[in-house]
N, C-alpha and C. Protein backbone atom coordinates (compact mmCIF):
# COMPACT_ATOMS: atom_id res chain seq x y z
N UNK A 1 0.85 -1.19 0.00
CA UNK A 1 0.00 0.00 0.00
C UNK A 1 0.88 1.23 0.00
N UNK A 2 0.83 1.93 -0.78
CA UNK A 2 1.51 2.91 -1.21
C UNK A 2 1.13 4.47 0.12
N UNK A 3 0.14 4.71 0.44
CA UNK A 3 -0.60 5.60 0.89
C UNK A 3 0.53 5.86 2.54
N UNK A 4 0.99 4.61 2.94
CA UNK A 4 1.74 4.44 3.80
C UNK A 4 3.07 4.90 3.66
N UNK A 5 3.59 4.88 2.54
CA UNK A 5 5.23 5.60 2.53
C UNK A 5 5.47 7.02 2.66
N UNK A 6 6.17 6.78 3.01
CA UNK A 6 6.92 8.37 3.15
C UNK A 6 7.82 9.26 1.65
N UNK A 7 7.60 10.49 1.71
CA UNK A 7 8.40 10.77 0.58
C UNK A 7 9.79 10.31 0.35
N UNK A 8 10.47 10.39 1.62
CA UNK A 8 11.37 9.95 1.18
C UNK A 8 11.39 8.12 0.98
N UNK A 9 10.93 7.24 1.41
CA UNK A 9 10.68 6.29 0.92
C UNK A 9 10.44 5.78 -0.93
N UNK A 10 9.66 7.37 -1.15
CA UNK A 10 8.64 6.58 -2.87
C UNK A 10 10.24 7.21 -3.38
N UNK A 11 10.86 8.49 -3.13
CA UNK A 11 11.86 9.01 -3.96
C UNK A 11 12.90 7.82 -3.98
N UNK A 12 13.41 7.02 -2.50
CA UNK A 12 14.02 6.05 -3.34
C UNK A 12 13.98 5.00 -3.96
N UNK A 13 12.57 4.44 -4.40
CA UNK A 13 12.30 3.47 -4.72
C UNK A 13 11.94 4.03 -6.47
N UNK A 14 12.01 5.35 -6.25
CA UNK A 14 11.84 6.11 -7.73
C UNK A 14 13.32 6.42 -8.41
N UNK A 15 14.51 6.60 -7.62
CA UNK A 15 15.65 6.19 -8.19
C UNK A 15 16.24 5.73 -8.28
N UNK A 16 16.51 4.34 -7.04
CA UNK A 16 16.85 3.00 -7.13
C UNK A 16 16.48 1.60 -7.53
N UNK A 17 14.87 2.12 -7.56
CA UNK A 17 14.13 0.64 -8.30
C UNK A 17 14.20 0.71 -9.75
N UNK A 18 13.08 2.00 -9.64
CA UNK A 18 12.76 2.34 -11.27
C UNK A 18 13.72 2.24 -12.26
N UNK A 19 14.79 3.55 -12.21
CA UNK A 19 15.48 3.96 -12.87
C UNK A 19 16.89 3.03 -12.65
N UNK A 20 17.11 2.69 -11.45
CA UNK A 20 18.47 1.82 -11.18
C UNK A 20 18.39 0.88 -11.42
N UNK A 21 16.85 0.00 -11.46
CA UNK A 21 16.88 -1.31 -11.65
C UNK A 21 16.49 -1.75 -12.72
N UNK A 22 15.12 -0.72 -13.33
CA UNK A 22 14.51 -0.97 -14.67
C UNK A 22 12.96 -1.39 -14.02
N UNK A 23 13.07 -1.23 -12.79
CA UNK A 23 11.59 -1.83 -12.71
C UNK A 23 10.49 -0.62 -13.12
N UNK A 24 10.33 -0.50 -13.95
CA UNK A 24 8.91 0.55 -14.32
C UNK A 24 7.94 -0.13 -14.22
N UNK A 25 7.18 -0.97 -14.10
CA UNK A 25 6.22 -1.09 -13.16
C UNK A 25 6.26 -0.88 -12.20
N UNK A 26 6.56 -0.60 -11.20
CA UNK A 26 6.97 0.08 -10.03
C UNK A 26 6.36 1.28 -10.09
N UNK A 27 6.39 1.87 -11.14
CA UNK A 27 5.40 3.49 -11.67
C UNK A 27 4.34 3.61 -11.47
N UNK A 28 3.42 2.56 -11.53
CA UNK A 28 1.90 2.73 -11.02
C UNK A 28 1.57 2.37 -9.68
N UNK A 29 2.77 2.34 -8.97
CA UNK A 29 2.31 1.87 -7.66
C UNK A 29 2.96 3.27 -6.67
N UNK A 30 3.63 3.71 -7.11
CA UNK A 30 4.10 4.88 -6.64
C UNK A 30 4.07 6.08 -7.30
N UNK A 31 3.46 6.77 -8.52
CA UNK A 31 2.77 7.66 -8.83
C UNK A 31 2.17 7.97 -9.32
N UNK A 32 0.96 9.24 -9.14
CA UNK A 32 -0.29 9.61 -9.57
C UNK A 32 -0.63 9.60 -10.72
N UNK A 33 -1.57 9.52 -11.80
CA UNK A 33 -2.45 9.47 -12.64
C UNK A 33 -2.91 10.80 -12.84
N UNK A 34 -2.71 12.01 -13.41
CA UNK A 34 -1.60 12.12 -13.68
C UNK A 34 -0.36 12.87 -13.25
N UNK A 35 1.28 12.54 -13.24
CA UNK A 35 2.04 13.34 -13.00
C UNK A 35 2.04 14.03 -13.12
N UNK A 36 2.41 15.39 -12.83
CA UNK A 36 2.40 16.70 -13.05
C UNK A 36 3.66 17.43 -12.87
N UNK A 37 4.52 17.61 -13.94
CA UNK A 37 5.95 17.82 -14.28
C UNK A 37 5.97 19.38 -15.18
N UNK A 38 7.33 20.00 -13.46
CA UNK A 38 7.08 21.36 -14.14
C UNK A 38 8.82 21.68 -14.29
N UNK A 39 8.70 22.41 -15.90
CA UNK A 39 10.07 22.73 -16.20
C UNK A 39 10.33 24.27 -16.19
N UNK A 40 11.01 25.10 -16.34
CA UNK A 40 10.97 26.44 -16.85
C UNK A 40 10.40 27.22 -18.04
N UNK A 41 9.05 27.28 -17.71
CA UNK A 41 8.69 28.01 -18.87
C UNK A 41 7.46 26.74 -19.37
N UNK A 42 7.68 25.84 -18.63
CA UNK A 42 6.10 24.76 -18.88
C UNK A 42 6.15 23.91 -18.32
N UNK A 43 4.54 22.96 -17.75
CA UNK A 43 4.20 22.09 -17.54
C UNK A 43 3.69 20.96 -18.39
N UNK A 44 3.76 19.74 -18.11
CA UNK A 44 3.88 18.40 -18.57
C UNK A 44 2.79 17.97 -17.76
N UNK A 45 1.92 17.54 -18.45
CA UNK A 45 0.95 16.30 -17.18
C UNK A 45 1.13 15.48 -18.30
N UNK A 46 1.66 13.98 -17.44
CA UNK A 46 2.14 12.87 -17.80
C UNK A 46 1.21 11.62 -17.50
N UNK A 47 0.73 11.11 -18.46
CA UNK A 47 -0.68 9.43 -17.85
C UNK A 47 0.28 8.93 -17.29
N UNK A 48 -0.02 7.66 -16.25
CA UNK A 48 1.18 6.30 -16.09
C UNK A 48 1.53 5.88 -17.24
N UNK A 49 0.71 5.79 -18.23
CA UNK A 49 1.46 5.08 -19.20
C UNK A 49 2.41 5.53 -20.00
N UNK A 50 2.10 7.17 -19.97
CA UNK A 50 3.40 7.76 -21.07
C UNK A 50 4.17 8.45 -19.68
N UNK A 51 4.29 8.30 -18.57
CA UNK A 51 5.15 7.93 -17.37
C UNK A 51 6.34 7.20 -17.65
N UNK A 52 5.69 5.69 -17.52
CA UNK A 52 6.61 4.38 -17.64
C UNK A 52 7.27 4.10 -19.18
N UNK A 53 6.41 4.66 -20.23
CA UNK A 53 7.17 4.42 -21.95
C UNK A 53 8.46 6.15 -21.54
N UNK A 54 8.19 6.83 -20.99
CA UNK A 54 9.09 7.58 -20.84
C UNK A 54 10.68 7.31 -20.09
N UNK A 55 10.07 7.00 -18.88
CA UNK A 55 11.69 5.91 -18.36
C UNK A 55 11.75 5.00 -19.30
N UNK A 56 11.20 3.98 -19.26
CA UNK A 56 11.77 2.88 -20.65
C UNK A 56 12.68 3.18 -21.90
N UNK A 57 11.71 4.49 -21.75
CA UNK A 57 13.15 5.01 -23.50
C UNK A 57 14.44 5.60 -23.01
N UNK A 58 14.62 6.40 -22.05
CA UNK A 58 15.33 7.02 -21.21
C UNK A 58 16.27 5.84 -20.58
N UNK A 59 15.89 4.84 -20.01
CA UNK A 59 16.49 3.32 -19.26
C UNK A 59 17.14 3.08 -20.24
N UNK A 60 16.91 2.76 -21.51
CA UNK A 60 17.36 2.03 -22.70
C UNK A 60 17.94 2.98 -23.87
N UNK A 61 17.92 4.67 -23.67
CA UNK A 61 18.55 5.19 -24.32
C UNK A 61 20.13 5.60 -23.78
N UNK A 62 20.14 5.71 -22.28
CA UNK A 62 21.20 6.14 -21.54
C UNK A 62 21.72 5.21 -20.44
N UNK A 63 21.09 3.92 -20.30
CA UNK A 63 21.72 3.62 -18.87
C UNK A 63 22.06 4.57 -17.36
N UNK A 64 20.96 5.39 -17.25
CA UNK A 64 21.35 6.00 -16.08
C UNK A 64 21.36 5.54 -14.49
N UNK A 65 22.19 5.98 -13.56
CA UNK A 65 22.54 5.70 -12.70
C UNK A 65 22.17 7.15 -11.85
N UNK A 66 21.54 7.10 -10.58
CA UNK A 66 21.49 8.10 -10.03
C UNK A 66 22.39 8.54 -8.91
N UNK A 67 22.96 9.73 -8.16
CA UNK A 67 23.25 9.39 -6.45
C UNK A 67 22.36 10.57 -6.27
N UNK A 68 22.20 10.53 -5.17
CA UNK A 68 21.62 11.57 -3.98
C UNK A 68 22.88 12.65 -3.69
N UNK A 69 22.98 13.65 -3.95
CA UNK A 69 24.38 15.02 -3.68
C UNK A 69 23.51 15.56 -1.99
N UNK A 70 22.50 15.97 -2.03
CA UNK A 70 21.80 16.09 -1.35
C UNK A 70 20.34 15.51 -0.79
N UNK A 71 20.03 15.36 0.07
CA UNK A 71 18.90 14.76 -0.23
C UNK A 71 17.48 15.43 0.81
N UNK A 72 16.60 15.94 0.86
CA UNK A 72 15.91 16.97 1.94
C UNK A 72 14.62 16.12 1.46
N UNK A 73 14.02 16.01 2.64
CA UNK A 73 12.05 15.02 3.05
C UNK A 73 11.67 15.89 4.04
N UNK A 74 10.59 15.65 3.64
CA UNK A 74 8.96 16.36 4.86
C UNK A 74 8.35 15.31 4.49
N UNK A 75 7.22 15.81 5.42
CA UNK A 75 6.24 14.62 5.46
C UNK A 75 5.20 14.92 3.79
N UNK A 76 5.61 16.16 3.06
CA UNK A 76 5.18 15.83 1.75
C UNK A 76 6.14 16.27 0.79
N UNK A 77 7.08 16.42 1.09
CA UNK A 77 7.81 17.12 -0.28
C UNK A 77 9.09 15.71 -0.14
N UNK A 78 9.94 15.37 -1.32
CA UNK A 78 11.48 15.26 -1.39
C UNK A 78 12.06 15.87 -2.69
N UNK A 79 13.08 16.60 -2.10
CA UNK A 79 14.24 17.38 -3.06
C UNK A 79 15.00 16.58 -3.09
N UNK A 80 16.21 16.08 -4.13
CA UNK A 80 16.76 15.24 -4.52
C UNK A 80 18.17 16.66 -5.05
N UNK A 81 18.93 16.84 -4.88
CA UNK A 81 20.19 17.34 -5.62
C UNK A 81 20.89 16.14 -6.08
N UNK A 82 21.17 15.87 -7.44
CA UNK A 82 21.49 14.82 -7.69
C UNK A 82 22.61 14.77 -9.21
N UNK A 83 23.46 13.98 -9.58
CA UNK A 83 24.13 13.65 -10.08
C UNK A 83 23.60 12.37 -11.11
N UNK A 84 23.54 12.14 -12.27
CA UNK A 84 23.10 10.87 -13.32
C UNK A 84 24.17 10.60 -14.14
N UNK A 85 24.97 9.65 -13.84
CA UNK A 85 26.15 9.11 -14.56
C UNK A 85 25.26 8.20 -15.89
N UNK A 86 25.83 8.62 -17.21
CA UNK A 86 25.11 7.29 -17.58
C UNK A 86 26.19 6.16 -18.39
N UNK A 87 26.02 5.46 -19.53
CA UNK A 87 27.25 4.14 -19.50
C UNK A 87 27.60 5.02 -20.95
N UNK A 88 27.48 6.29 -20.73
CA UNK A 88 28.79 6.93 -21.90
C UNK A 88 28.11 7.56 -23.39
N UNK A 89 27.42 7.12 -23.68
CA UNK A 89 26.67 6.89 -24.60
C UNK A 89 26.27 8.84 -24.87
N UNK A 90 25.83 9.13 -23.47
CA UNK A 90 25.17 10.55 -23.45
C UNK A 90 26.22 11.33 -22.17
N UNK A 91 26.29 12.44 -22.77
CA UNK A 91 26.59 13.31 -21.29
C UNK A 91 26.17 13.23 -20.02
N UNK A 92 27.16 12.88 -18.84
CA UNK A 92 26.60 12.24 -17.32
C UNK A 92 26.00 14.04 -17.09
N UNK A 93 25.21 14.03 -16.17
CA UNK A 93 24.19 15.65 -16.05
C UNK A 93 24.06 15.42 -14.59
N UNK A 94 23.68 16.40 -14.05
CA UNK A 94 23.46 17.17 -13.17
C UNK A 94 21.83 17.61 -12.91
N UNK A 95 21.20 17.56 -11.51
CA UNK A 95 20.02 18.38 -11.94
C UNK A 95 19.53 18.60 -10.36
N UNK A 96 18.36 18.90 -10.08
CA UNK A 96 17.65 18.95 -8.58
C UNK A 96 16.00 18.97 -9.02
N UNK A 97 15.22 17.97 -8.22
CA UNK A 97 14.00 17.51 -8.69
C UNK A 97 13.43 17.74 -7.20
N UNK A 98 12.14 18.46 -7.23
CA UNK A 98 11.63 18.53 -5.76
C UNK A 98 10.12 17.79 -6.07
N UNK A 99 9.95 16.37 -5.14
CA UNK A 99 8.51 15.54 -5.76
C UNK A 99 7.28 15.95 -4.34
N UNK A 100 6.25 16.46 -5.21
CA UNK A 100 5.34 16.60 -4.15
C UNK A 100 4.73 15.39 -3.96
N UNK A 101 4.29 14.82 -2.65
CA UNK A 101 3.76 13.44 -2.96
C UNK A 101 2.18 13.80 -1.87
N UNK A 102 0.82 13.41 -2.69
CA UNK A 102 -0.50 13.32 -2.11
C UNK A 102 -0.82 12.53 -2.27
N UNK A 103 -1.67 11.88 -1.26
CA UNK A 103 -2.52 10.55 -0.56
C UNK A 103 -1.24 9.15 -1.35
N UNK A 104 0.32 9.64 -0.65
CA UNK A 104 0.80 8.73 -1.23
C UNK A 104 1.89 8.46 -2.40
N UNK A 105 1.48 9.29 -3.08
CA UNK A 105 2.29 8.59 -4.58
C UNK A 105 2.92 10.29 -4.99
N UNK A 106 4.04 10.29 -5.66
CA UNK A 106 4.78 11.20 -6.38
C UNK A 106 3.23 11.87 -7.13
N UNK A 107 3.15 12.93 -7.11
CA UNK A 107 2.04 13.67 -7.73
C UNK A 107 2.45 14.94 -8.62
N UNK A 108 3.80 15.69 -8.00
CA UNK A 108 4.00 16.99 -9.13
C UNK A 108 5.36 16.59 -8.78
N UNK A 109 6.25 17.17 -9.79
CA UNK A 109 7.87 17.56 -9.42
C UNK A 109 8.05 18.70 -10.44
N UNK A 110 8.90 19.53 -9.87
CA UNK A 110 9.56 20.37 -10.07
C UNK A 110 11.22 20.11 -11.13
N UNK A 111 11.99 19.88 -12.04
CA UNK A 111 12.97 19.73 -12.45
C UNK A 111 13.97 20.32 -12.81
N UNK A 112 15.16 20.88 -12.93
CA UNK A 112 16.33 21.53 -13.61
C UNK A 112 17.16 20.69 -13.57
N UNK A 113 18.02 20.74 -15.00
CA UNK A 113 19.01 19.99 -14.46
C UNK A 113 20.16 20.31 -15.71
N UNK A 114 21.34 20.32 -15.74
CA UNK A 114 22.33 20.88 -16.32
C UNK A 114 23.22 19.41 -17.22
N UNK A 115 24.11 20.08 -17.86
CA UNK A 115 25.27 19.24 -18.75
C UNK A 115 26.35 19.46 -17.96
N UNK A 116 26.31 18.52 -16.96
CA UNK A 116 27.82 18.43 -15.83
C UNK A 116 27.21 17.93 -14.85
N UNK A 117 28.11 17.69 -13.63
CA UNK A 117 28.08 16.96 -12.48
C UNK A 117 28.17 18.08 -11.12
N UNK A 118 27.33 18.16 -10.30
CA UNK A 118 27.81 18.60 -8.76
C UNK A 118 29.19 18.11 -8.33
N UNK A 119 29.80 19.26 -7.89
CA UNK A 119 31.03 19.25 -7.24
C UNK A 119 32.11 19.49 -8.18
N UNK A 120 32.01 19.97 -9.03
CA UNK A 120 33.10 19.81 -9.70
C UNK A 120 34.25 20.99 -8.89
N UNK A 121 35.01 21.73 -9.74
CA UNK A 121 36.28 22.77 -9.46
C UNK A 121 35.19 24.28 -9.14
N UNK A 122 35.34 24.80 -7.80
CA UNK A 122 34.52 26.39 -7.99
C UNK A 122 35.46 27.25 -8.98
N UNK A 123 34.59 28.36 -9.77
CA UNK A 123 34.75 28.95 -10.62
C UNK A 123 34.18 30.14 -10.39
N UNK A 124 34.93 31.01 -9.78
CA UNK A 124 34.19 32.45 -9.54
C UNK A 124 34.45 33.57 -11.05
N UNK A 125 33.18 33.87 -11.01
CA UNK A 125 33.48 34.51 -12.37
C UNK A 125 33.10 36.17 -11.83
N UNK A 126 33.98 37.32 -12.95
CA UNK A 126 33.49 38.56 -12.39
C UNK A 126 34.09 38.80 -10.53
N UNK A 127 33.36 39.44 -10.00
CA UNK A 127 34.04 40.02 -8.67
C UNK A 127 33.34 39.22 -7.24
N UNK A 128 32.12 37.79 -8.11
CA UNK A 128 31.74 37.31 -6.85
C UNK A 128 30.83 37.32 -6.58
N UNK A 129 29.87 38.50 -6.92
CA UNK A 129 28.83 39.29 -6.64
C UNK A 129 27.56 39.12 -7.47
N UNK A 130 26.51 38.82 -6.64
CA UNK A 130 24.95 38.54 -7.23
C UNK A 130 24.80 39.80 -7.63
């Protein structure tokens, strides 16, 4: 029963099952009907089904691997700062995903995410200054 986990619970079973393991079925048991995925400048509402054909192509286009850089839970939100190595094929990236989760299951996330990795060399550019 899904209704019982915790965010941070579904987030890792959303980057260690799903995506680490390949289990996309795993997608309808841990999020909403429909997702609701917001980028800069637009939103995505996603069915389960073009959910799970979405990792699948993504699983099988890149081999990605996730870690946690950071990792922040409430009893409804998880932020993820995170790092995606993948097996070479594509540029390993960078990004931070914040998943709202209601009655249960991943329901909206938030996404950015860059061409590079957290942590690399600091690079102050200019005098420093916002």
């Amino acid at each position: 029963m899904t209704a019982n986990r915790t965010p941070r619970e579904l987030i890792d079973l959303y980057w260690f099952k799903v995506w680490g393991e390949g289990d996309t079925d795993l997608l309808r048991q841990i999020c909403a009907d429909p997702m609701v995925r917001h980028y800069p400048g637009k939103i995505v509402h996603l069915s389960l089904d073009e959910q799970v054909e979405r990792v699948k192509t993504r699983i099988a286009e890149m081999g990605p691997r996730f870690t946690h850089e950071v990792l922040v839970c409430d009893d409804a939100y998880a932020t993820s700062i995170w790092n995606m190595y993948t097996d070479g094929r594509y540029k390993d990236v960078c990004g931070i995903e914040t998943f709202k989760v209601v009655d249960g299951k991943l329901a909206e996330c938030w996404n950015l995410y860059g061409d590079a990795l957290w942590g690399g060399p600091v690079q102050q550019v200019g005098d420093g200054k916002i």
